[in-house]
N, C-alpha and C. Protein backbone atom coordinates (compact mmCIF):
# COMPACT_ATOMS: atom_id res chain seq x y z
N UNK A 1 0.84 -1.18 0.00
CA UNK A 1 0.00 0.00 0.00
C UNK A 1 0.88 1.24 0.00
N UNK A 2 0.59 2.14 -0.65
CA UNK A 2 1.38 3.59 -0.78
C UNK A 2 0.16 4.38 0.42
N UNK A 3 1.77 4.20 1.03
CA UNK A 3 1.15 5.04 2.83
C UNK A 3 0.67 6.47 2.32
N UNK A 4 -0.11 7.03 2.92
CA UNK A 4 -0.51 8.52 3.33
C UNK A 4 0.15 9.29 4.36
N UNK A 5 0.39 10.47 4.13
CA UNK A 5 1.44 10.88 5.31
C UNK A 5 0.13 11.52 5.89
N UNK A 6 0.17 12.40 7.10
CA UNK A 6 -1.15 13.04 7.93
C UNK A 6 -1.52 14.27 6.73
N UNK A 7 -0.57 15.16 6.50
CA UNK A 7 -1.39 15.97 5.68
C UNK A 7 -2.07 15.32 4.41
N UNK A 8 -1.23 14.79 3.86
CA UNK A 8 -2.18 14.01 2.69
C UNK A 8 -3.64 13.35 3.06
N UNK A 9 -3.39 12.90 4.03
CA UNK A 9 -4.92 11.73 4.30
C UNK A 9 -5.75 13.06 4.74
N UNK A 10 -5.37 14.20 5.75
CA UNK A 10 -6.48 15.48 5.69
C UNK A 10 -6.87 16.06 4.38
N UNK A 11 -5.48 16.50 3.10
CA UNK A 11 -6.36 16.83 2.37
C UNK A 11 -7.43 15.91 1.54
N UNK A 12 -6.74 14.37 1.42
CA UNK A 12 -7.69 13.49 0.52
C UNK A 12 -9.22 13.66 1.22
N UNK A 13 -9.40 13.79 2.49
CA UNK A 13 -10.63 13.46 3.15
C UNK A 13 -11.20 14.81 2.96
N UNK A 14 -10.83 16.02 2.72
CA UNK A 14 -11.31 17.31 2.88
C UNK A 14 -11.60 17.27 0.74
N UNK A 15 -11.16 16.58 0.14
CA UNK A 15 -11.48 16.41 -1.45
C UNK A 15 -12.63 15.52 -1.31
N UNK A 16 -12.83 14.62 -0.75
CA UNK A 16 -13.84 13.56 -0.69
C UNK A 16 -15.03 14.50 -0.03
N UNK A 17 -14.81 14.92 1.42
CA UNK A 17 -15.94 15.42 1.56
C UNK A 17 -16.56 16.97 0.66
N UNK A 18 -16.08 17.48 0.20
CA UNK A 18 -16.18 18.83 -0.64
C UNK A 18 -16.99 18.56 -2.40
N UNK A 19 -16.90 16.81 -2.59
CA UNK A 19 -17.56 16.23 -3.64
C UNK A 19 -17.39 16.88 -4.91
N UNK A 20 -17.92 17.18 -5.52
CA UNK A 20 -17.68 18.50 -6.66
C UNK A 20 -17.50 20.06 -6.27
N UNK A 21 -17.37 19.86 -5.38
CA UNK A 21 -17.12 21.45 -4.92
C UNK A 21 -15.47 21.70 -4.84
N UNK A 22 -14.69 20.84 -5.28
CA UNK A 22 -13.14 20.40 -4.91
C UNK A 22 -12.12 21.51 -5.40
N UNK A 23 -12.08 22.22 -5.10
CA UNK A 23 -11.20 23.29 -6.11
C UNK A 23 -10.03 23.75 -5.23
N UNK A 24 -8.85 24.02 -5.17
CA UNK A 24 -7.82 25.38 -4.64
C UNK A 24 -8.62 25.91 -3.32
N UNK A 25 -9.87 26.91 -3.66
CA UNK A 25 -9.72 27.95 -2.72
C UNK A 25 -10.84 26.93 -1.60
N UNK A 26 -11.48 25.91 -2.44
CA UNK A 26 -13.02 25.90 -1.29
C UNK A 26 -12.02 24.37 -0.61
N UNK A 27 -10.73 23.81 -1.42
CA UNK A 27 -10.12 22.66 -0.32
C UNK A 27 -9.01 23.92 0.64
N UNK A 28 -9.00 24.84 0.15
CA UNK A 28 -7.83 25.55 1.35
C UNK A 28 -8.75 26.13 2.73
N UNK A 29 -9.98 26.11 2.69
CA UNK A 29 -10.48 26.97 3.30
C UNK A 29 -11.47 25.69 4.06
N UNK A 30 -11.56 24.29 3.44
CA UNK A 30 -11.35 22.89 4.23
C UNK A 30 -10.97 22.77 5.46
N UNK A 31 -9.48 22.70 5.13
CA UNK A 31 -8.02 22.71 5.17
C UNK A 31 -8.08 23.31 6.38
N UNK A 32 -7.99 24.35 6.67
CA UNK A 32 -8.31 25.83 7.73
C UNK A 32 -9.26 25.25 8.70
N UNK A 33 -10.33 24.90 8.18
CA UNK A 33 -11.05 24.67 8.94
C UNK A 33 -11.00 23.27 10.08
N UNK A 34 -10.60 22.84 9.05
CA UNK A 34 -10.59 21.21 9.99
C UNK A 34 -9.15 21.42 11.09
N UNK A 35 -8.25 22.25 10.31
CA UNK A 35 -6.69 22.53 11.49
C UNK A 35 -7.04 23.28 11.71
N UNK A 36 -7.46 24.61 11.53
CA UNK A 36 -7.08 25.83 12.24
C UNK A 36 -5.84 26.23 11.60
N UNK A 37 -5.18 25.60 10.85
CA UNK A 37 -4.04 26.50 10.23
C UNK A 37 -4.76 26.69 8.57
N UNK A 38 -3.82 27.71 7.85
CA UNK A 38 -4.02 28.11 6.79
C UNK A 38 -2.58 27.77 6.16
N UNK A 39 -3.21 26.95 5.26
CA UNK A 39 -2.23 26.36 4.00
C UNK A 39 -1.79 27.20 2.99
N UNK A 40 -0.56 27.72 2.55
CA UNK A 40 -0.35 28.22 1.70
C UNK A 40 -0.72 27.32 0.57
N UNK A 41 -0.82 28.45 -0.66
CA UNK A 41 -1.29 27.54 -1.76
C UNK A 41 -0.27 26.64 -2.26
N UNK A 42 0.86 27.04 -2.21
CA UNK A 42 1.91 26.78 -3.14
C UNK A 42 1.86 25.27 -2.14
N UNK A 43 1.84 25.14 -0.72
CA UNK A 43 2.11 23.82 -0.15
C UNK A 43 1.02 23.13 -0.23
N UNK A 44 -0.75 23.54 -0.56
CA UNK A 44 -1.81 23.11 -1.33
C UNK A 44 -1.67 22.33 -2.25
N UNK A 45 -1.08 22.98 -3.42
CA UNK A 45 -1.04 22.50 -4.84
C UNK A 45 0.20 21.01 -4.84
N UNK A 46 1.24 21.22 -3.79
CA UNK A 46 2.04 20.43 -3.87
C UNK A 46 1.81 19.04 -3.31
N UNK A 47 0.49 18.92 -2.68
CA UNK A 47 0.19 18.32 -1.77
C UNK A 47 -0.97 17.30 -2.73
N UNK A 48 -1.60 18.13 -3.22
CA UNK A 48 -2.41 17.92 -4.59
C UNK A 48 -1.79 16.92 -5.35
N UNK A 49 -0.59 17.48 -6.07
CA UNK A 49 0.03 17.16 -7.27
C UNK A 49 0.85 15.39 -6.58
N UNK A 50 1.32 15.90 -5.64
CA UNK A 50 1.63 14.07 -4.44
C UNK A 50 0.42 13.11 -4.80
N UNK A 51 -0.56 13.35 -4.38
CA UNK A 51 -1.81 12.80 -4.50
C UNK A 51 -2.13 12.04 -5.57
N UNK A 52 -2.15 13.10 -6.90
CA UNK A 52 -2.29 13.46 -8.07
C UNK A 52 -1.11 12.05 -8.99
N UNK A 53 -0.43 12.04 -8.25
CA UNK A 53 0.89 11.14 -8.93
C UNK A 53 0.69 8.81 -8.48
N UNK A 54 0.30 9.48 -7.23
CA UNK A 54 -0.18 8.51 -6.61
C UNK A 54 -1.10 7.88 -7.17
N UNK A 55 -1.72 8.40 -7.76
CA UNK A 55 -3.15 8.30 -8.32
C UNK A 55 -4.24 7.61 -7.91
N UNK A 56 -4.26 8.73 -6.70
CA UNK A 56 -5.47 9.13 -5.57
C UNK A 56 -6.53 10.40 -5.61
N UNK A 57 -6.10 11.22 -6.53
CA UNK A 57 -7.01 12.31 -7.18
C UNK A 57 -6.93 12.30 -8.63
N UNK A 58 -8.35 12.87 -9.22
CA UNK A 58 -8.09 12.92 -10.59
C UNK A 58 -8.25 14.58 -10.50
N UNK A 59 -8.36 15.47 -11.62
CA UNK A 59 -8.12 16.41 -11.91
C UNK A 59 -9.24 16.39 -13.30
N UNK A 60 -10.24 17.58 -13.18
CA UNK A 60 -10.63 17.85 -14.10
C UNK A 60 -11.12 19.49 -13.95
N UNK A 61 -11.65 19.89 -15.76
CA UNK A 61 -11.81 21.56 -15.79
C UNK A 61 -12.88 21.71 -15.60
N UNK A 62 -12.96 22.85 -14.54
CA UNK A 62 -15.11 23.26 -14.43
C UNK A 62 -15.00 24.25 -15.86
N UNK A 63 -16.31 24.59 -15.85
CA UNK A 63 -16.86 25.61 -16.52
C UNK A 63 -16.22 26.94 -16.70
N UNK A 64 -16.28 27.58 -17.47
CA UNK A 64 -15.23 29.36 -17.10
C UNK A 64 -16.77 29.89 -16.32
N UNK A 65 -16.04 31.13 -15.42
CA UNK A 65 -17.29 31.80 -14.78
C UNK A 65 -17.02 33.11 -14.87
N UNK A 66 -18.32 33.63 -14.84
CA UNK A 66 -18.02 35.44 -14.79
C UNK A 66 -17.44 36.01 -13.91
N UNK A 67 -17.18 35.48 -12.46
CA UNK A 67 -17.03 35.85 -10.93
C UNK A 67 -15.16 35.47 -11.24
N UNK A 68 -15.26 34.54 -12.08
CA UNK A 68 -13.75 34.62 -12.41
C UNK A 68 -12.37 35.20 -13.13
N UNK A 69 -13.60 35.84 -14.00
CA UNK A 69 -13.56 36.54 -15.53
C UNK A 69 -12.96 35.66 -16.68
N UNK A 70 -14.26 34.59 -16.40
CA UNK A 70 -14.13 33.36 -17.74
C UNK A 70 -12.67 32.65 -17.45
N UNK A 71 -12.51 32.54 -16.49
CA UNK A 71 -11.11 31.23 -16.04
C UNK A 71 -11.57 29.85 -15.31
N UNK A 72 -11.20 29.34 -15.62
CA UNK A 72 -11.84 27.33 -15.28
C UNK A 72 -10.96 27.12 -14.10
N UNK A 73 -11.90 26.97 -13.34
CA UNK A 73 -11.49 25.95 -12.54
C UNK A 73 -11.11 24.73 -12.29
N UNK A 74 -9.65 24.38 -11.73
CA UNK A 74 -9.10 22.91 -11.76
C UNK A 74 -9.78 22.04 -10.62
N UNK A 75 -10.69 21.40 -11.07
CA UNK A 75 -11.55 20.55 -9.82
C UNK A 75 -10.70 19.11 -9.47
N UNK A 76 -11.09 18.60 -8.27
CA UNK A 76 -10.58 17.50 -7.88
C UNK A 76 -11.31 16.61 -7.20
N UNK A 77 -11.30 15.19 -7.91
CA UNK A 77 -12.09 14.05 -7.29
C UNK A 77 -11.17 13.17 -6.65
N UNK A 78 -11.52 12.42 -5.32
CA UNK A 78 -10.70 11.10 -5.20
C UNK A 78 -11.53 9.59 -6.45
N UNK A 79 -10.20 9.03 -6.48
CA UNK A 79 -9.90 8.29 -7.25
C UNK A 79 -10.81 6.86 -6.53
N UNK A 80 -11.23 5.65 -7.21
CA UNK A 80 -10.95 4.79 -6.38
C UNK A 80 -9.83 4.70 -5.74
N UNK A 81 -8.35 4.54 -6.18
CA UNK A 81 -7.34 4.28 -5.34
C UNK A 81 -6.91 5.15 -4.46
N UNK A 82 -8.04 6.57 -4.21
CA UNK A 82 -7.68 6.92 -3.31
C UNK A 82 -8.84 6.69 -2.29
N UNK A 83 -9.95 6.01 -2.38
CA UNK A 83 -11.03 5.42 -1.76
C UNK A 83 -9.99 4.41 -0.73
N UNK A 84 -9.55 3.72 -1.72
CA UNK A 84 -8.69 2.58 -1.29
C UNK A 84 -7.77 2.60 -0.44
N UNK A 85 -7.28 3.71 -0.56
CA UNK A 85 -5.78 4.24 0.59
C UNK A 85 -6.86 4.47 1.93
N UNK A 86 -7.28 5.23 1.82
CA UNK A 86 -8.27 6.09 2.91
C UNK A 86 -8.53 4.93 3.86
N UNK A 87 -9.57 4.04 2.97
CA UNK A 87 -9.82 2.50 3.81
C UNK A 87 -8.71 2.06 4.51
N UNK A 88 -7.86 1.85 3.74
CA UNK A 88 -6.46 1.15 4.31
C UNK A 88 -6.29 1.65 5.67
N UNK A 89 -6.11 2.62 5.56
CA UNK A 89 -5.19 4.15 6.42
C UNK A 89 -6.14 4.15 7.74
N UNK A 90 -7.57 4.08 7.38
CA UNK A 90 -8.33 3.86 8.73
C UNK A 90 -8.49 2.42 9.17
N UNK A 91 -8.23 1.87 8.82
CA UNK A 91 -8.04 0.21 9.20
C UNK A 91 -6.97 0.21 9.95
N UNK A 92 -5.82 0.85 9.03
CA UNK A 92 -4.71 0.52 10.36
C UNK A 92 -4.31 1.56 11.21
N UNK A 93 -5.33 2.88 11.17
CA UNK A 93 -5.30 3.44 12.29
C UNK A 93 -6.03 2.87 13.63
N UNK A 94 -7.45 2.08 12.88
CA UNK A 94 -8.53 1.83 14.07
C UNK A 94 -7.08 0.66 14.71
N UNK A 95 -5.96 -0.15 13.97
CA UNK A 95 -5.96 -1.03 14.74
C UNK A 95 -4.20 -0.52 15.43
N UNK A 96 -3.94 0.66 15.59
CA UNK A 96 -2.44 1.14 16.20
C UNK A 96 -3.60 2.22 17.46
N UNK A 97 -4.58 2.17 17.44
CA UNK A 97 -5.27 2.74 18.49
C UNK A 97 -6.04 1.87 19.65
N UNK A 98 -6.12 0.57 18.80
CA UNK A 98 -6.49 -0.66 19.54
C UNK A 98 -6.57 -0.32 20.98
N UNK A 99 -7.49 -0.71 22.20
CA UNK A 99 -7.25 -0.98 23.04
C UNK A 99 -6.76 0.53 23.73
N UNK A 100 -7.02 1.56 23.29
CA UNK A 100 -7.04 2.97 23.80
C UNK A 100 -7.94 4.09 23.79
N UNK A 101 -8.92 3.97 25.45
CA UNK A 101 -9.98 4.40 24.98
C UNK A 101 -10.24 5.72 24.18
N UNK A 102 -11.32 6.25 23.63
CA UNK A 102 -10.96 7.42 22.91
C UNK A 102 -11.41 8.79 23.93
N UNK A 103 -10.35 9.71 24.12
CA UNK A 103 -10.47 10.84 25.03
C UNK A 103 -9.15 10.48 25.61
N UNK A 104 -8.39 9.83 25.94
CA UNK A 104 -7.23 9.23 26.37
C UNK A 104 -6.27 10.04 26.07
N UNK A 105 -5.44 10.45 27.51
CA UNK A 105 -4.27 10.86 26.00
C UNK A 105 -2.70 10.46 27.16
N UNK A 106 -2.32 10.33 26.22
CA UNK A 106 -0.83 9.15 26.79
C UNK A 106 -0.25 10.20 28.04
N UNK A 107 -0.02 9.68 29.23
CA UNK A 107 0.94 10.95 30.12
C UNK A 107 2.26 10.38 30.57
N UNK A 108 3.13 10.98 30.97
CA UNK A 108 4.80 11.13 31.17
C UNK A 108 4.55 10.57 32.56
């Protein structure tokens, strides 16, 4: 299996849940939301294009829009194989959490 690192598996899951809505500004603002941090784009797109290679996202063009001034948007779907990672990735998270209740948190 081609592991997911943590940011990758946040943005794949923030592309999955966003469905056709998948674009740059509405996965950065995901992104933000689910951390609380704000992703530069440039580490967005790179994060994307990882994904993208993996071939765990596909990439396709929306429509041009007026709000854009007739520029297309690069949309993004998960892939099956990135269905497939995701599964993986929570399988062997549910089982490296095994046996730790949830609210727990490890002390010194």
């Amino acid at each position: 299996m081609k592991e997911l690192t943590m940011s990758q598996l946040i943005l794949l899951l923030s592309v999955w849940r966003l469905d056709v809505n998948a674009y740059g500004v509405t996965i950065r603002k995901e992104l933000t939301r689910v951390t609380g941090r704000k992703y530069p784009y440039g580490t967005l797109y790179s994060l994307l294009d990882q994904l993208h290679k993996k071939g765990f996202v596909a990439k396709s063009i929306g429509d041009p829009t007026h709000k854009r001034g007739g520029r297309r948007k690069i949309l993004y779907h998960v892939t099956q194989a990135g269905r497939e990672a995701l599964k993986k990735t929570r399988e062997l998270q549910d089982i490296i959490w095994e046996g730790i209740p949830k609210g727990t948190f490890i002390q010194e």
